[in-house]
PDB file of N, CA and C in Angstrom:
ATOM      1  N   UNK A   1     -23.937  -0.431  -8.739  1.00  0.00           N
ATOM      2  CA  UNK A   1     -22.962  -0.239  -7.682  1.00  0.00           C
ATOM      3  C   UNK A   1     -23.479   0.786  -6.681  1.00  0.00           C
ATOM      4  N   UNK A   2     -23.657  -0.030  -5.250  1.00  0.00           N
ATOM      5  CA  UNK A   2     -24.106   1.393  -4.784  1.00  0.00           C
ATOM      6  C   UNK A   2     -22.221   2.058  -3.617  1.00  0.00           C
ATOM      7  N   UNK A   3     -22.564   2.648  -3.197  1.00  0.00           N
ATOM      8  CA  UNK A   3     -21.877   3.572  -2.228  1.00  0.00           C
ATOM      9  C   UNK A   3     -20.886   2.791  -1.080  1.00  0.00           C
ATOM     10  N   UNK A   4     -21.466   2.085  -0.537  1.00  0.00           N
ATOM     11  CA  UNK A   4     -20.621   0.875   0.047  1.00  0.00           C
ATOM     12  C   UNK A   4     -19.887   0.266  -0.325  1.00  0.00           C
ATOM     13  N   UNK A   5     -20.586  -0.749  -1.902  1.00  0.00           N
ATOM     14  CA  UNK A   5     -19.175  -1.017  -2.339  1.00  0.00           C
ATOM     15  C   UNK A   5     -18.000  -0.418  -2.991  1.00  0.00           C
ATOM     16  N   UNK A   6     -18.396   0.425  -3.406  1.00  0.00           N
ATOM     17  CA  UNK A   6     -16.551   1.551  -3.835  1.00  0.00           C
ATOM     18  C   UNK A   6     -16.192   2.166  -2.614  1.00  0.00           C
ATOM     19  N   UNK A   7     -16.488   2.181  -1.214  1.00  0.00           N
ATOM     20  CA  UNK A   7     -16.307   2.621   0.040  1.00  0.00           C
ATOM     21  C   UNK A   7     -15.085   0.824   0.197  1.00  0.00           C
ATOM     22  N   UNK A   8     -15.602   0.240  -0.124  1.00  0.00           N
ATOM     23  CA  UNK A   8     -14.707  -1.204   0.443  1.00  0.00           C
ATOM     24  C   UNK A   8     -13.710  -1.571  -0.653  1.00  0.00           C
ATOM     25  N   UNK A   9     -14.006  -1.231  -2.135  1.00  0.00           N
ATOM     26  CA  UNK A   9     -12.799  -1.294  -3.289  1.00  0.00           C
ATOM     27  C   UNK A   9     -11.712   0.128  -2.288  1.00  0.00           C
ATOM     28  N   UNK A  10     -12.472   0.938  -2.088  1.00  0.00           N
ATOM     29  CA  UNK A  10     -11.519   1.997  -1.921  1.00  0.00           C
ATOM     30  C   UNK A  10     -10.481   1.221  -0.650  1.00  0.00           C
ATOM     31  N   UNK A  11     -10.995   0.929   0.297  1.00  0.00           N
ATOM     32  CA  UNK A  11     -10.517   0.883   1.188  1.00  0.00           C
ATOM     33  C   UNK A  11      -9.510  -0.547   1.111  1.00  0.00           C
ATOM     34  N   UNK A  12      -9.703  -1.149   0.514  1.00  0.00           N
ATOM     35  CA  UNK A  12      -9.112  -2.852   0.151  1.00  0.00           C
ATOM     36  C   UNK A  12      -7.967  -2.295  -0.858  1.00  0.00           C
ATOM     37  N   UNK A  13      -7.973  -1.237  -1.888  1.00  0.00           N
ATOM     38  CA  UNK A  13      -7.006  -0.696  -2.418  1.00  0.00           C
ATOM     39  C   UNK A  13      -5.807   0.002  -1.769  1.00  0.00           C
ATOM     40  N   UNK A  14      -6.605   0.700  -0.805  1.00  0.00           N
ATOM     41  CA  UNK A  14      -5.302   1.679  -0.141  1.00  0.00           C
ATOM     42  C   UNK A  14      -4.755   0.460   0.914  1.00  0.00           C
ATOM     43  N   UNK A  15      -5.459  -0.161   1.607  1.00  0.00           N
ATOM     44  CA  UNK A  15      -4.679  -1.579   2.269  1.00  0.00           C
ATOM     45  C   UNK A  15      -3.842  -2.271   1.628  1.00  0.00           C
ATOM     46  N   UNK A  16      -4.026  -2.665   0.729  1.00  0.00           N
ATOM     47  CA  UNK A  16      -2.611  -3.068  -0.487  1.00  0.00           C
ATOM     48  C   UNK A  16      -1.595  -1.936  -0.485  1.00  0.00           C
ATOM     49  N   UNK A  17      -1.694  -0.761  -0.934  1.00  0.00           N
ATOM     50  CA  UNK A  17      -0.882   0.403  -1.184  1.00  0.00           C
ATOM     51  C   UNK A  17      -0.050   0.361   0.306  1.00  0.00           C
ATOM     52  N   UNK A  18      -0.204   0.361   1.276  1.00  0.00           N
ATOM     53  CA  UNK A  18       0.341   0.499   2.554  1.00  0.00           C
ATOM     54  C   UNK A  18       0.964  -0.795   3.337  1.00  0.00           C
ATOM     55  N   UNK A  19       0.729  -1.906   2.234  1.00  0.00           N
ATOM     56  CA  UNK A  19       1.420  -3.365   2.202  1.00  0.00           C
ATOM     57  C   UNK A  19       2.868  -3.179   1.568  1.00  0.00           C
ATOM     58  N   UNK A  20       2.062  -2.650   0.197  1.00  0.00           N
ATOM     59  CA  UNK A  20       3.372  -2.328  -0.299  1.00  0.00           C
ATOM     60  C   UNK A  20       4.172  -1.816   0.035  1.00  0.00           C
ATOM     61  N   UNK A  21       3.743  -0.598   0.461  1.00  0.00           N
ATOM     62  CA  UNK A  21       4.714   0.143   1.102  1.00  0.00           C
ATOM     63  C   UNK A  21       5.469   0.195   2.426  1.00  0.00           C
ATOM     64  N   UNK A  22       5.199  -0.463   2.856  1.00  0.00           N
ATOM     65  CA  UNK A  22       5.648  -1.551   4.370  1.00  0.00           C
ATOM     66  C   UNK A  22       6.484  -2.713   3.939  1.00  0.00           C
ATOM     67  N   UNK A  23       6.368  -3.185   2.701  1.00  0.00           N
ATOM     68  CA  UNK A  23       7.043  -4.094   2.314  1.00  0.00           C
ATOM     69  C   UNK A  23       8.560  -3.464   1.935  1.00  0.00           C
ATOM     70  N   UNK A  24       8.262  -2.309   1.356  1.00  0.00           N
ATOM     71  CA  UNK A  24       9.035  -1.875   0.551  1.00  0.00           C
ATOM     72  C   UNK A  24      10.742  -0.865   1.694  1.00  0.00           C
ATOM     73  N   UNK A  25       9.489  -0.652   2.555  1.00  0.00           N
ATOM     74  CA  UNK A  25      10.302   0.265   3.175  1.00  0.00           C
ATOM     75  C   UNK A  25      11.638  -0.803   4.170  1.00  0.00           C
ATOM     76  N   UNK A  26      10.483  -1.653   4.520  1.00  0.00           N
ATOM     77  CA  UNK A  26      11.180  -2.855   5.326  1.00  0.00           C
ATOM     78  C   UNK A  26      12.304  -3.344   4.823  1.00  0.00           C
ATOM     79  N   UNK A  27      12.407  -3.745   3.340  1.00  0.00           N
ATOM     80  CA  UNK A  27      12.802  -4.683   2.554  1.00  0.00           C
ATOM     81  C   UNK A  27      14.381  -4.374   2.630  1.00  0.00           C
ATOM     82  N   UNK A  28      15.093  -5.837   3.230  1.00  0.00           N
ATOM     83  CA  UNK A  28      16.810  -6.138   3.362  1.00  0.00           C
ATOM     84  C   UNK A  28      17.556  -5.221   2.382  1.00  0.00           C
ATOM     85  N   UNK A  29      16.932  -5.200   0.932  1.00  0.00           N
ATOM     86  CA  UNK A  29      17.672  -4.413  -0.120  1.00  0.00           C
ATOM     87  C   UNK A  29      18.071  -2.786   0.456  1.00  0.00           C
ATOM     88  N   UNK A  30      16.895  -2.489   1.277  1.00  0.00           N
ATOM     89  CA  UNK A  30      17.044  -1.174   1.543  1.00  0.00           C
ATOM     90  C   UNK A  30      18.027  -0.544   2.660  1.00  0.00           C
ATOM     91  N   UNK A  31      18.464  -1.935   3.679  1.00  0.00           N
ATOM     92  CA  UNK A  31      18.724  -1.433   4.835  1.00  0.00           C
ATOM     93  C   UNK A  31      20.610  -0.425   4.287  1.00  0.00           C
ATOM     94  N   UNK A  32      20.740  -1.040   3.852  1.00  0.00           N
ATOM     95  CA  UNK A  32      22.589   0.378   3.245  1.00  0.00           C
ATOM     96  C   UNK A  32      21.649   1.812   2.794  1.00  0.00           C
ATOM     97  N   UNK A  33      20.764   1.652   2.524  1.00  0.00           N
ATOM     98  CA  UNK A  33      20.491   3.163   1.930  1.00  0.00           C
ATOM     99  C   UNK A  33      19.697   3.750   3.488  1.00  0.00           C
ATOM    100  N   UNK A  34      19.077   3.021   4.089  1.00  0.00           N
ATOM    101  CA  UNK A  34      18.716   3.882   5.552  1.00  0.00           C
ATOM    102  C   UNK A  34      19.805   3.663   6.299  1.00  0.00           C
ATOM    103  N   UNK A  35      20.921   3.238   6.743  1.00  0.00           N
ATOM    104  CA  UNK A  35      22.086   3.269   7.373  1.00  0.00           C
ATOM    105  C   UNK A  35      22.634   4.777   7.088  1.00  0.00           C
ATOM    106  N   UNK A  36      22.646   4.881   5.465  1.00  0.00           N
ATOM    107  CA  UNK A  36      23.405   5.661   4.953  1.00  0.00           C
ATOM    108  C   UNK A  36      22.354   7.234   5.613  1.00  0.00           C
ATOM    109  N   UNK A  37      21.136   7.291   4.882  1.00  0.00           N
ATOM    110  CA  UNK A  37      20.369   8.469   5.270  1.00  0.00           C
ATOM    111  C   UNK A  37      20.111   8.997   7.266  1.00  0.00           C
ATOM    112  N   UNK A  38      20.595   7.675   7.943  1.00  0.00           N
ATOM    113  CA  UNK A  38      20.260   7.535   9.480  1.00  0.00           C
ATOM    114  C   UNK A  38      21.900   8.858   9.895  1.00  0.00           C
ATOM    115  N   UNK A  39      22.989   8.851   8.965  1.00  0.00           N
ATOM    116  CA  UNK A  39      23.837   9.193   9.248  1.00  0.00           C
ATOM    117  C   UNK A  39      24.277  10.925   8.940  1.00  0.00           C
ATOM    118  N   UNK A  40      23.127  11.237   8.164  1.00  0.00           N
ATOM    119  CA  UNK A  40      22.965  12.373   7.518  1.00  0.00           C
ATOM    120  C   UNK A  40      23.154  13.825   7.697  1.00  0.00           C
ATOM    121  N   UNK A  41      22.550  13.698   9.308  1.00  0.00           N
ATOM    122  CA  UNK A  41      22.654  14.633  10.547  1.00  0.00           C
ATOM    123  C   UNK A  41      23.310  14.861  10.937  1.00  0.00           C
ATOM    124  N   UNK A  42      24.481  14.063  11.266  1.00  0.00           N
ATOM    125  CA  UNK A  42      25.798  13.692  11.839  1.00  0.00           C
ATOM    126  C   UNK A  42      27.015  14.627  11.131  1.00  0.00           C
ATOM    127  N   UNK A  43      26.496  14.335   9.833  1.00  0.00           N
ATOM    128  CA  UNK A  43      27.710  15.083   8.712  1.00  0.00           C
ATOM    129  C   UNK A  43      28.353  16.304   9.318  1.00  0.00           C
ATOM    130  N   UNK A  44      29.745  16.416   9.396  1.00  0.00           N
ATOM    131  CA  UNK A  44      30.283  17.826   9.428  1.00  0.00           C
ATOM    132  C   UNK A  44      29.898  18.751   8.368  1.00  0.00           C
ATOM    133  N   UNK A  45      30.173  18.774   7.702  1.00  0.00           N
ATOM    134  CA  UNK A  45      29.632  19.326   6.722  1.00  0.00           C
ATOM    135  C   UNK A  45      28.247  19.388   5.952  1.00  0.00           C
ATOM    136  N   UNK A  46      27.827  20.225   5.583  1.00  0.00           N
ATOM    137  CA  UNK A  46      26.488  20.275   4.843  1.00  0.00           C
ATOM    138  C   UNK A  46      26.752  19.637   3.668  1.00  0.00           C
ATOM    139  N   UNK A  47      25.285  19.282   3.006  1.00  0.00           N
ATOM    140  CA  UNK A  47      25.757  18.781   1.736  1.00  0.00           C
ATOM    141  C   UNK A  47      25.680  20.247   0.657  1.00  0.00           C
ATOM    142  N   UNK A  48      26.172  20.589  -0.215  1.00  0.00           N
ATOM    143  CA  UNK A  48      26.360  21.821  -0.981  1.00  0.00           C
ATOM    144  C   UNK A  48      24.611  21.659  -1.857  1.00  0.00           C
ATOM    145  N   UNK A  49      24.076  23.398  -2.272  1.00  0.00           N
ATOM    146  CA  UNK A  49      22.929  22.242  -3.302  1.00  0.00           C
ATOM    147  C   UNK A  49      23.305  22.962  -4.625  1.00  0.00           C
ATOM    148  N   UNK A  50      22.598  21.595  -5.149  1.00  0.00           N
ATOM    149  CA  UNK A  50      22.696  21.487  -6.481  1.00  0.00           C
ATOM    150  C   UNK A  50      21.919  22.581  -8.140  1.00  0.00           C
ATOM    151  N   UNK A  51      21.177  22.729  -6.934  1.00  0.00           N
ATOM    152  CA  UNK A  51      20.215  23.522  -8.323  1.00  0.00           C
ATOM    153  C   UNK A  51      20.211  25.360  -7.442  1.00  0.00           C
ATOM    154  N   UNK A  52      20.345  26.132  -8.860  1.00  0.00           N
ATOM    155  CA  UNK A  52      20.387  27.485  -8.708  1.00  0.00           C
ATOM    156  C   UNK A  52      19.636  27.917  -7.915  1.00  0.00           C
ATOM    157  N   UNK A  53      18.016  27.803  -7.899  1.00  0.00           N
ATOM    158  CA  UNK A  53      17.107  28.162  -7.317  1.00  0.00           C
ATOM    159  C   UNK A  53      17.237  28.230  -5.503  1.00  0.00           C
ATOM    160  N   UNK A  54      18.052  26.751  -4.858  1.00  0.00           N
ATOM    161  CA  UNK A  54      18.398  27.066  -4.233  1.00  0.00           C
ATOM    162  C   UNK A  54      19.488  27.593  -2.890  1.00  0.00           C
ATOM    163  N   UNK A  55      20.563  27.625  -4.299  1.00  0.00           N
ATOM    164  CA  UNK A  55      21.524  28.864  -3.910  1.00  0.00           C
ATOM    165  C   UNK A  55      21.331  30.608  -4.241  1.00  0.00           C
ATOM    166  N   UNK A  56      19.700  30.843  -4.802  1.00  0.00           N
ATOM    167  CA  UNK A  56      19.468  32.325  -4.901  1.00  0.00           C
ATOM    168  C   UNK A  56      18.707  32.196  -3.129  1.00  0.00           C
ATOM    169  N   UNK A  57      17.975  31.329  -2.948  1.00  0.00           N
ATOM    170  CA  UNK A  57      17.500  31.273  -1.718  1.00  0.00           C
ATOM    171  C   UNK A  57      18.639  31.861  -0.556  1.00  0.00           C
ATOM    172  N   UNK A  58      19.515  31.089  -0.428  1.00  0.00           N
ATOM    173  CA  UNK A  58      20.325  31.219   0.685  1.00  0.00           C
ATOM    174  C   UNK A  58      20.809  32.679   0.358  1.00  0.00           C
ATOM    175  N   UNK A  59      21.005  32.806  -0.950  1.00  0.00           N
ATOM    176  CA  UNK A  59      22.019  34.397  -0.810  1.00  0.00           C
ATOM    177  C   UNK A  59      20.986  35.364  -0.402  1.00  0.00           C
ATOM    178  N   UNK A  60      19.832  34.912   0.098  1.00  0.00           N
ATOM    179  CA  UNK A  60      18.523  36.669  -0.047  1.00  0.00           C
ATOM    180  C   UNK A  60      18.204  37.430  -0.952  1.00  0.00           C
ATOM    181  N   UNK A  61      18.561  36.686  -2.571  1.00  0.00           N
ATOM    182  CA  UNK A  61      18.184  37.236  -3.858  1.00  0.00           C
ATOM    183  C   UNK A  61      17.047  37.020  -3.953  1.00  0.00           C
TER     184      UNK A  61
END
């Protein structure tokens, strides 16, 4: 194997990976959950968080 060809596995791999993921992002199943996240900003309210770490953040502990 020389250098070129794992230069073209590499590259023929991550081209799939970015199929997928174009597929994925695209995909009808998804469009209620980006509706939902498109609206996020908008919120009156913040969302509260969940984990301790970062509610010591916000207090300046």
């Amino acid at each position: 194997m020389d250098i070129n060809l794992l230069r073209a596995i590499a590259t023929l791999l991550l081209f799939i990976a970015f199929v997928a993921i174009c597929v994925t992002v695209f995909s009808r199943k998804r469009k209620d959950y980006y509706e939902d996240a498109s609206k996020i900003p908008l919120r009156e309210k913040p969302i509260e968080p969940i984990d301790k770490a970062h509610k010591k953040l916000e207090a300046g502990q």
